[in-house]
N, C-alpha and C. Protein backbone atom coordinates (compact mmCIF):
# COMPACT_ATOMS: atom_id res chain seq x y z
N UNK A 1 4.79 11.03 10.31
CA UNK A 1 4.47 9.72 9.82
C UNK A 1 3.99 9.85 8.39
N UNK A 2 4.84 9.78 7.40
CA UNK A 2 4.65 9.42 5.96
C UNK A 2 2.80 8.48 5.79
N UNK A 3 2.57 9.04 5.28
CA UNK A 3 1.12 8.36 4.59
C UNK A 3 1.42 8.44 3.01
N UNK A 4 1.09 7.09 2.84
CA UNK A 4 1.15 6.89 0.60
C UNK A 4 0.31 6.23 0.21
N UNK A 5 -0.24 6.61 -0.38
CA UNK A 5 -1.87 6.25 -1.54
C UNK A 5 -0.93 5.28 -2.67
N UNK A 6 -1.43 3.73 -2.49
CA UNK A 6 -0.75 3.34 -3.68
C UNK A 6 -2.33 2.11 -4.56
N UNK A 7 -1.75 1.67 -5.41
CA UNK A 7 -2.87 1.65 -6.50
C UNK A 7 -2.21 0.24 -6.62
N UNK A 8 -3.42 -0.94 -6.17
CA UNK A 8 -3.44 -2.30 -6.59
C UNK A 8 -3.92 -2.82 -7.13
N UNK A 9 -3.18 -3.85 -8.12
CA UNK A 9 -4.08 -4.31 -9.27
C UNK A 9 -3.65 -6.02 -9.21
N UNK A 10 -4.39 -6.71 -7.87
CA UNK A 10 -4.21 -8.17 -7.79
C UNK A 10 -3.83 -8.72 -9.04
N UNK A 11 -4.57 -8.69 -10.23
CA UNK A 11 -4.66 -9.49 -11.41
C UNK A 11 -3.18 -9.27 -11.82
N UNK A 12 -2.56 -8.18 -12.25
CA UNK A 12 -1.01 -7.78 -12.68
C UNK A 12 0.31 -8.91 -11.46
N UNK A 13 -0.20 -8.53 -10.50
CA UNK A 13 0.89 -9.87 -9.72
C UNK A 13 2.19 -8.85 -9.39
N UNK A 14 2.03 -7.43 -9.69
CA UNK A 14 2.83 -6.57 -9.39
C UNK A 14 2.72 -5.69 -8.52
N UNK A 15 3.78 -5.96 -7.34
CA UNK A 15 3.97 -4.39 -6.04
C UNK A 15 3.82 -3.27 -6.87
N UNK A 16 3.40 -2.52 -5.98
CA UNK A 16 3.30 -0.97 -6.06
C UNK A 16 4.67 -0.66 -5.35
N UNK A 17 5.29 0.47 -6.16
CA UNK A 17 6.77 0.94 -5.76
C UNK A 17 6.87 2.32 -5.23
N UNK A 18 7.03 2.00 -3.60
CA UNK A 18 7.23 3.13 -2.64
C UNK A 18 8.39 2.93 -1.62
N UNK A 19 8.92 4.47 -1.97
CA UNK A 19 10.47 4.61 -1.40
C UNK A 19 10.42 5.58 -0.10
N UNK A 20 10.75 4.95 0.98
CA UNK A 20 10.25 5.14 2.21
C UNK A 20 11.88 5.51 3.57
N UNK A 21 11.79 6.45 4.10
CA UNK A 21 13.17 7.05 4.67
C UNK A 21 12.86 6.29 6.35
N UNK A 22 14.05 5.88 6.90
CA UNK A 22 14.02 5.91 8.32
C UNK A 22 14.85 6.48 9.08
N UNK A 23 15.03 7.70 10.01
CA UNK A 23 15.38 8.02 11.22
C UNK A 23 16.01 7.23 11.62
N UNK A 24 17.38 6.69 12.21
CA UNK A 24 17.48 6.12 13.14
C UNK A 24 17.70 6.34 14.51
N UNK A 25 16.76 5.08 15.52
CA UNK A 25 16.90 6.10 17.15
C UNK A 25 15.44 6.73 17.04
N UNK A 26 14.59 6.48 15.92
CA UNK A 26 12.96 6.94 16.49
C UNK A 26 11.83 5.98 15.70
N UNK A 27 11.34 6.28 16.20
CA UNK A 27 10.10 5.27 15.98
C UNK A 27 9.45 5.47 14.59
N UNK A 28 9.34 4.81 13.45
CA UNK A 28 9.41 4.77 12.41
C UNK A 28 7.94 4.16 12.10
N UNK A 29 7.09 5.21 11.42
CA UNK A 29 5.52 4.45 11.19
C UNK A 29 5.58 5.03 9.90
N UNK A 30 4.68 4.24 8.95
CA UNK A 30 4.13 4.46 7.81
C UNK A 30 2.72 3.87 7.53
N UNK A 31 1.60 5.09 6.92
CA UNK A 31 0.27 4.43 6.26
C UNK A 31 0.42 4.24 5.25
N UNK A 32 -0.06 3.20 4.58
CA UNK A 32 -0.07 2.54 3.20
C UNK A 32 -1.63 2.53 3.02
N UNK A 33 -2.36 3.61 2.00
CA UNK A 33 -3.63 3.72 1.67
C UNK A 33 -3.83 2.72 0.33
N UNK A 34 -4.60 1.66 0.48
CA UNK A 34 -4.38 1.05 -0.77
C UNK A 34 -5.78 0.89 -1.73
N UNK A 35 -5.62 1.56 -2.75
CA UNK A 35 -7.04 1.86 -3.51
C UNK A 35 -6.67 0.85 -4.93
N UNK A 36 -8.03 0.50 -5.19
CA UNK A 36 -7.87 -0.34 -6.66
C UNK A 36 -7.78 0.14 -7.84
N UNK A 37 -7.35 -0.07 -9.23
CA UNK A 37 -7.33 0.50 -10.31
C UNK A 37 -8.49 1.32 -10.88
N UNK A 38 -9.95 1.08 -9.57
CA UNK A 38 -10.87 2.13 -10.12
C UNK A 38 -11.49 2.98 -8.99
N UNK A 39 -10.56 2.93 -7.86
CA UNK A 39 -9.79 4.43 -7.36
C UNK A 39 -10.57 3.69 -6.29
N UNK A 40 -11.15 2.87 -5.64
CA UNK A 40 -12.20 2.49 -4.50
C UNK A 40 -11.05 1.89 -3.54
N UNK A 41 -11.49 1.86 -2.39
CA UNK A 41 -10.19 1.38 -1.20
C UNK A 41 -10.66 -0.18 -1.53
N UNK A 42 -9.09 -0.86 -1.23
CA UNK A 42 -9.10 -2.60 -1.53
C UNK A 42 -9.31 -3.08 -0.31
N UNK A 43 -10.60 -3.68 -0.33
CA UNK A 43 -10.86 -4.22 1.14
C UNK A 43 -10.50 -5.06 1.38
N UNK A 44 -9.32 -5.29 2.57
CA UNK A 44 -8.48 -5.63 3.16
C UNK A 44 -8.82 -6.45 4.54
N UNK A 45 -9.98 -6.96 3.91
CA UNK A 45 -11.14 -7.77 5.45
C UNK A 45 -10.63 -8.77 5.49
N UNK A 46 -10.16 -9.80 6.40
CA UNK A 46 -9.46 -11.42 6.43
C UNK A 46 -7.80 -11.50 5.83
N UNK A 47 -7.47 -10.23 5.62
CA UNK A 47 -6.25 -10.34 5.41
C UNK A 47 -5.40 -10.56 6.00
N UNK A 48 -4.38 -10.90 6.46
CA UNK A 48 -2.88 -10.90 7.09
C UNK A 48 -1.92 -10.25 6.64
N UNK A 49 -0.87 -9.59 7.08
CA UNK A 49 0.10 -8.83 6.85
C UNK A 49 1.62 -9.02 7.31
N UNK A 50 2.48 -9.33 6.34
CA UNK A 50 3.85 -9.41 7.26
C UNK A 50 4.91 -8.57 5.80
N UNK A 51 5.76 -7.77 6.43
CA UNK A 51 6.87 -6.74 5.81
C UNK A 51 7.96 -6.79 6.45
N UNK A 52 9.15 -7.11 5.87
CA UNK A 52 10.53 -7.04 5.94
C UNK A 52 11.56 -6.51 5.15
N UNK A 53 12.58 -5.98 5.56
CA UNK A 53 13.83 -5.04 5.09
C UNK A 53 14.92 -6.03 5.35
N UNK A 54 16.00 -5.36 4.24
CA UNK A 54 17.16 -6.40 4.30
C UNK A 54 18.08 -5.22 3.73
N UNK A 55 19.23 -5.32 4.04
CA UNK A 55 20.05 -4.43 3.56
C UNK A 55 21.02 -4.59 2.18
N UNK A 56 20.62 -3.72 1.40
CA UNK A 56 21.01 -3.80 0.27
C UNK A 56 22.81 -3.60 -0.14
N UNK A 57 23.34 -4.80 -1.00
CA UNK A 57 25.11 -4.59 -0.87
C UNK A 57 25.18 -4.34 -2.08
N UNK A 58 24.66 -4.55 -3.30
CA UNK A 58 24.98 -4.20 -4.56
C UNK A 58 23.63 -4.54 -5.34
N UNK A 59 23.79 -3.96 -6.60
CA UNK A 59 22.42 -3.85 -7.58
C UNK A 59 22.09 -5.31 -7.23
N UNK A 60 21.42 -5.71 -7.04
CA UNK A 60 20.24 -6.77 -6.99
C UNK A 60 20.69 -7.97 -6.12
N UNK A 61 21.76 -7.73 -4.98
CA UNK A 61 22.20 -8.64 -3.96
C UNK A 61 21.58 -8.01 -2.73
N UNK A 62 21.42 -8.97 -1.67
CA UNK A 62 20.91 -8.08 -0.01
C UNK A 62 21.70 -9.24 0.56
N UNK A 63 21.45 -9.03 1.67
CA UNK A 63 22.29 -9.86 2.93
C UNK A 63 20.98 -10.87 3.98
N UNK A 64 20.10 -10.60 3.30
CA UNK A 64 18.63 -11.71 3.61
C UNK A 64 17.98 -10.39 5.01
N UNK A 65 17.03 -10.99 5.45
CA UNK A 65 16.32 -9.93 5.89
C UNK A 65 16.57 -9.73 7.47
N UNK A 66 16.88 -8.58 7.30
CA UNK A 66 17.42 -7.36 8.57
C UNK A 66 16.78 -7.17 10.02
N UNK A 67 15.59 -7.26 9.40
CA UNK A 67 14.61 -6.90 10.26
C UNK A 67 12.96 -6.87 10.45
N UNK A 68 11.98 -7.24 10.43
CA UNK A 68 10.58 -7.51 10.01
C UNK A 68 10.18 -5.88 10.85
N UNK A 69 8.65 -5.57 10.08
CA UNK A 69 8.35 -4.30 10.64
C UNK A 69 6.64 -5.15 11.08
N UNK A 70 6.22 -4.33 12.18
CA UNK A 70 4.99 -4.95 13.08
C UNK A 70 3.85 -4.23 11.54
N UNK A 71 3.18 -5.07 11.13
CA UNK A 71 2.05 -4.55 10.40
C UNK A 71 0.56 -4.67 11.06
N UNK A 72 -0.13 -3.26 10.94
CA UNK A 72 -1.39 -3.68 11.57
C UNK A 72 -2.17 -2.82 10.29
N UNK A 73 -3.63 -3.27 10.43
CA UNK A 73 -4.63 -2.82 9.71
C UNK A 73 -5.62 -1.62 10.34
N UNK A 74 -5.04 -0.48 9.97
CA UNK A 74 -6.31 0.26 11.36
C UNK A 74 -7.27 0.48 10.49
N UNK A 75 -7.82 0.12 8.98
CA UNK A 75 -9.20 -0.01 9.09
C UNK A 75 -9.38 -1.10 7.69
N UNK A 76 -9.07 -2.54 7.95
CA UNK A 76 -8.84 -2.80 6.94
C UNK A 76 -9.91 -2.80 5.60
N UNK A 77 -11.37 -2.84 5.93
CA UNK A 77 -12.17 -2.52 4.96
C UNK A 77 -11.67 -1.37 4.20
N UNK A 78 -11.20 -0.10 4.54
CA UNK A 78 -10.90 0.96 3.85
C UNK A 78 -9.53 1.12 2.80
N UNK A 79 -9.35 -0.14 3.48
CA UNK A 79 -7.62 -0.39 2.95
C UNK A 79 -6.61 0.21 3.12
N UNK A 80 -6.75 0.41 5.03
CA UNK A 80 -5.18 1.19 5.19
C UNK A 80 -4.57 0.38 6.26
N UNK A 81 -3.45 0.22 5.78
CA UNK A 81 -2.15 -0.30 6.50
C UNK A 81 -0.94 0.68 7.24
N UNK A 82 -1.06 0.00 8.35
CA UNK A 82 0.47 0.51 9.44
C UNK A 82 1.58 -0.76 9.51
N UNK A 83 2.63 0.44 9.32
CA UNK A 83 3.88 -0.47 9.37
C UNK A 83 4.82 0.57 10.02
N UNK A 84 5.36 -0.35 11.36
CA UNK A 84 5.84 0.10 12.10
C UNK A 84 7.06 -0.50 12.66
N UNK A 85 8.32 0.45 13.33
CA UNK A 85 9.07 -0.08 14.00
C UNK A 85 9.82 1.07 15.05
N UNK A 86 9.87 0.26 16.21
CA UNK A 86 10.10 0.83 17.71
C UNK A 86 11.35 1.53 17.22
N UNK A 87 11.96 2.58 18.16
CA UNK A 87 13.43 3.23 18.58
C UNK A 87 14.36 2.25 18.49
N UNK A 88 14.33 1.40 19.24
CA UNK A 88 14.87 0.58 19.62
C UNK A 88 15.54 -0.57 18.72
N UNK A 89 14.85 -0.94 18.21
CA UNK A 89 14.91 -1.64 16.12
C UNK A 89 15.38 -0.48 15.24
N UNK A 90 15.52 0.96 15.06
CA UNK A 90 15.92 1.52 14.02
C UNK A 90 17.05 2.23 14.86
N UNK A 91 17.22 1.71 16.10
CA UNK A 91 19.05 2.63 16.74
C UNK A 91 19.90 1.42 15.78
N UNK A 92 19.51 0.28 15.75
CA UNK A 92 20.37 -0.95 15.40
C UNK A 92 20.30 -1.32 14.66
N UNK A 93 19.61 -0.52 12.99
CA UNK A 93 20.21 -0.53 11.87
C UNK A 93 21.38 0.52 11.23
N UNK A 94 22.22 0.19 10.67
CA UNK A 94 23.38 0.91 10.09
C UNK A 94 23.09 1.90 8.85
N UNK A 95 23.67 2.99 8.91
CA UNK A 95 22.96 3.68 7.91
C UNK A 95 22.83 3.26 6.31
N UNK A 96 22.64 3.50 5.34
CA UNK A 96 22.33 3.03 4.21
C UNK A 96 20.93 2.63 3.47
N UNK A 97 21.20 2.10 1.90
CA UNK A 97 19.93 1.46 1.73
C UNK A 97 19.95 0.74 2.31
N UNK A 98 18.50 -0.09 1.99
CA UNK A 98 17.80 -1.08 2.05
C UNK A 98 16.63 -1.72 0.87
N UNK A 99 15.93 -2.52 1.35
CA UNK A 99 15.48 -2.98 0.13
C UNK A 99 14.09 -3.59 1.38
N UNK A 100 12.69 -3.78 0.79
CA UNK A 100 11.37 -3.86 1.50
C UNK A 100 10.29 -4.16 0.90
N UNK A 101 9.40 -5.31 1.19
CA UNK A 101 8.38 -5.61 0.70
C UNK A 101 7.27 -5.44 1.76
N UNK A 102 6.07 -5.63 0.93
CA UNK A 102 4.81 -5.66 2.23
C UNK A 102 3.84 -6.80 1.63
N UNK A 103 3.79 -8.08 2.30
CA UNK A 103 2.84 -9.28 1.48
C UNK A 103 1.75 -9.20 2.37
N UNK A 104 0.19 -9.33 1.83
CA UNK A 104 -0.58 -9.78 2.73
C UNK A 104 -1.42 -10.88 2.06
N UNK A 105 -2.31 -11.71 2.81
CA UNK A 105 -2.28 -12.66 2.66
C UNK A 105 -3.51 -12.94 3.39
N UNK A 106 -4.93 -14.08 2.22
CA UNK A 106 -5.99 -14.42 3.04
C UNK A 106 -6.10 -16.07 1.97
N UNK A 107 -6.53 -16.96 2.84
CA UNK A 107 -6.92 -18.29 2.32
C UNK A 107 -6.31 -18.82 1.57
N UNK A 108 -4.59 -18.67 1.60
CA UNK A 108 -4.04 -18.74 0.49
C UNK A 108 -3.17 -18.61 -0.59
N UNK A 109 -4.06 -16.90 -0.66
CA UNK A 109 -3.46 -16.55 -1.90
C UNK A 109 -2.43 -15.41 -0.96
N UNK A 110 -1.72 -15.10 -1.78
CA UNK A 110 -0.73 -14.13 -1.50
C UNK A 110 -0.82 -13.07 -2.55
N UNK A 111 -0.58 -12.00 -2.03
CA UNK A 111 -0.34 -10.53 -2.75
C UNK A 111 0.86 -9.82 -2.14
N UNK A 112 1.88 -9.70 -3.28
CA UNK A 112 3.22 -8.23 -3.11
C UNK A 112 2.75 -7.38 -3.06
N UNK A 113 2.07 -6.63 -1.78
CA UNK A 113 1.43 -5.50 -2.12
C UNK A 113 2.27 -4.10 -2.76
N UNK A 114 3.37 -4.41 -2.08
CA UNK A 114 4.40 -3.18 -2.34
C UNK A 114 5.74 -3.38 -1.84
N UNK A 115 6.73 -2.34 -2.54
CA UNK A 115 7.94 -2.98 -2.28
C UNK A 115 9.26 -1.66 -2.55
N UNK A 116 10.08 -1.65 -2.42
CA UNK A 116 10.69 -0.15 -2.28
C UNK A 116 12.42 -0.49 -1.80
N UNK A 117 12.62 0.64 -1.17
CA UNK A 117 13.89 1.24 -0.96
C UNK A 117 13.38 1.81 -0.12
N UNK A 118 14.47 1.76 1.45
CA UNK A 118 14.59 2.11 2.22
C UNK A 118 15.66 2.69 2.67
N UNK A 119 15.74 3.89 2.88
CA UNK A 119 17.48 4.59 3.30
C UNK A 119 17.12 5.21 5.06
N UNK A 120 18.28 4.51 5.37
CA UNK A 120 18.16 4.85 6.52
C UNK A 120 19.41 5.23 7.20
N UNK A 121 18.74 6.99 7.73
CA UNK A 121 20.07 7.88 8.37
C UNK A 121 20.13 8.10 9.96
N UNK A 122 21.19 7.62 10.17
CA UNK A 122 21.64 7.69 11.92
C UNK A 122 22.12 9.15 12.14
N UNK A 123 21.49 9.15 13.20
CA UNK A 123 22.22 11.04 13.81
C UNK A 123 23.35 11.88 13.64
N UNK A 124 23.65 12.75 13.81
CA UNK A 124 24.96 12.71 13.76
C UNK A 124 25.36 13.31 15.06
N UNK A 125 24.82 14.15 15.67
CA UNK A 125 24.46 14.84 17.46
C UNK A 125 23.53 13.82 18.10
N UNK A 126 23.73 13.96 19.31
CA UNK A 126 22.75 13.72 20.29
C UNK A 126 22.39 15.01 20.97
N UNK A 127 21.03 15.02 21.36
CA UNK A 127 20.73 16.21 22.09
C UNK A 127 20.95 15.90 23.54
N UNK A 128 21.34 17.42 24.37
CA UNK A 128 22.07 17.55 25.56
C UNK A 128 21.73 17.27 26.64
């Protein structure tokens, strides 16, 4: 499970850019550690969280979104985020990019927290 330290700066209005691989056929988690421009974790108390992928067809076209990933906070004062998706959701994406944001959201306001490229490779064996 990939863990990434990324660096938010609400005021800029700009994602943090992290490029993130999926397996397909296994269960796909990622931590998102999110610290502020003066290195302290962004407390992430009353927030909400929702992240989705869409599959990418050419430089700056997608096909609208693919698939949503379950986001949870396992400590949100500290500012870390899980984003997750079952076996079952990554057997039934096709291999290739993708394209992914992560917004969270309290009273309101909204924040892009982050946003990326997603490539995702299907098996080529099954085991016996």
């Amino acid at each position: 499970m990939p863990s990434k330290n990324i660096t938010f700066d609400p005021d800029s209005g700009v994602p943090y850019g992290v490029n993130l691989t999926i397996q397909g056929g296994s269960d796909f988690n990622a931590n998102l550690n999110v610290y502020t421009t003066s290195n302290s974790a962004f407390d992430l108390t009353g927030y909400t969280g929702s992240a989705a992928m869409s599959k990418s067809v050419a430089v700056g076209a997608t096909l609208g979104i693919t698939t949503s990933f379950t986001v949870g906070f396992t400590s949100a004062y500290d500012g870390k985020i899980k984003l997750s998706l079952g076996s079952t959701s990554t057997r039934s994406l096709n291999e290739g990019r993708y394209v992914y944001d992560v917004i969270v959201a309290a009273g309101g306001t909204y924040y892009s927290l982050a946003n990326g490229n997603i490539y995702v490779y299907n098996p080529v064996s099954a085991a016996p």
